[in-house]
Protein backbone atom coordinates (compact mmCIF):
# COMPACT_ATOMS: atom_id res chain seq x y z
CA UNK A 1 138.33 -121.14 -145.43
CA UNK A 2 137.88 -117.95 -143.50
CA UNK A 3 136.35 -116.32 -146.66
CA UNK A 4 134.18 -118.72 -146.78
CA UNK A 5 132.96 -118.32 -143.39
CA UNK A 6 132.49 -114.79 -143.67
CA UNK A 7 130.00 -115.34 -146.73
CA UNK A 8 128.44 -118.11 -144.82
CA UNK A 9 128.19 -115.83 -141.83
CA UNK A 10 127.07 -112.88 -144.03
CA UNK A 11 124.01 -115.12 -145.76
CA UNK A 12 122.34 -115.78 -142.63
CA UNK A 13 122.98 -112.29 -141.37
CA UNK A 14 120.83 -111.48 -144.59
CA UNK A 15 118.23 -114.25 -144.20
CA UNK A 16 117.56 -113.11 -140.64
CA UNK A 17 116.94 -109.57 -141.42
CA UNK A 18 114.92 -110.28 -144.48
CA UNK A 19 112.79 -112.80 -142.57
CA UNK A 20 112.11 -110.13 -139.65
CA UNK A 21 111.26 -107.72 -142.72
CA UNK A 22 108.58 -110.16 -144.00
CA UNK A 23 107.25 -111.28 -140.67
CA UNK A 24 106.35 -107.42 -140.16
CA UNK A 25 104.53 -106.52 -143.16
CA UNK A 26 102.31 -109.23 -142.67
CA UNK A 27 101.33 -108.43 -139.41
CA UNK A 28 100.93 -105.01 -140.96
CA UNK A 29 98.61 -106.04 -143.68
CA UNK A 30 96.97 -108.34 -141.49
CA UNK A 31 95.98 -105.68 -138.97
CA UNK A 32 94.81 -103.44 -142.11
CA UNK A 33 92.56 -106.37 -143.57
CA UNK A 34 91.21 -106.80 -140.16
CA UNK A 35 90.24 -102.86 -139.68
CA UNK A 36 88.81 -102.84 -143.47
CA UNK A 37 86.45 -106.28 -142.49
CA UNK A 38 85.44 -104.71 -139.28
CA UNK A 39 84.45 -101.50 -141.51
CA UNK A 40 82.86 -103.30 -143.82
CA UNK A 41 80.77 -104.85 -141.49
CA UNK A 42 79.86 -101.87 -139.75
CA UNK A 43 78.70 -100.09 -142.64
CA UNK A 44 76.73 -102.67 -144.18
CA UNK A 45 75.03 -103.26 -140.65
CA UNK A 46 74.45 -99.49 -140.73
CA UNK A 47 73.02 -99.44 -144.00
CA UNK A 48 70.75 -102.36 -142.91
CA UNK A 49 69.53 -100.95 -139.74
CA UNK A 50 68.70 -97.62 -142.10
CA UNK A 51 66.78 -99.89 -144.68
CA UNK A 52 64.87 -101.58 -142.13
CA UNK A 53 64.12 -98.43 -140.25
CA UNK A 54 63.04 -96.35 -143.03
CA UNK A 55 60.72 -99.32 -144.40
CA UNK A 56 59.44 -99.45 -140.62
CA UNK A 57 58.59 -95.83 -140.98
CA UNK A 58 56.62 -95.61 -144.26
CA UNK A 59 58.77 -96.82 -147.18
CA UNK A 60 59.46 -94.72 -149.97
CA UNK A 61 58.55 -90.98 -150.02
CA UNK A 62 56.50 -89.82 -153.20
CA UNK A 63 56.75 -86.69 -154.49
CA UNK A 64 53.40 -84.61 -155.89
CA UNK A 65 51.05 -86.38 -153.13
């Protein structure tokens, strides 16, 4: 009985620890998807502000004229 107990006791020792594991690395790669989506966005805004701007200032340049 006592044995038993002890692997009993020993499994939720285990579940415990492998849960808290788990429950950190998602937060982890939650917080890294977040900081690549808010890149993402600021580059492609960036490069869409540039686009617009440049097309604002005269479009394309041509070389020779």
């Amino acid at each position: 009985m006592g044995k038993m107990l002890g692997w009993l006791a020993l499994w939720i020792v285990a579940i415990l620890v492998v849960g808290v594991i788990v429950v950190k690395l998602l937060k982890l790669v939650a917080g890294m998807l977040l900081y690549i989506v808010v890149g993402g966005l600021v580059v492609g805004g960036g490069y869409y502000l540039y686009r617009k701007a440049r097309r604002a200032v005269g479009g394309r340049r041509q070389i020779g004229r």
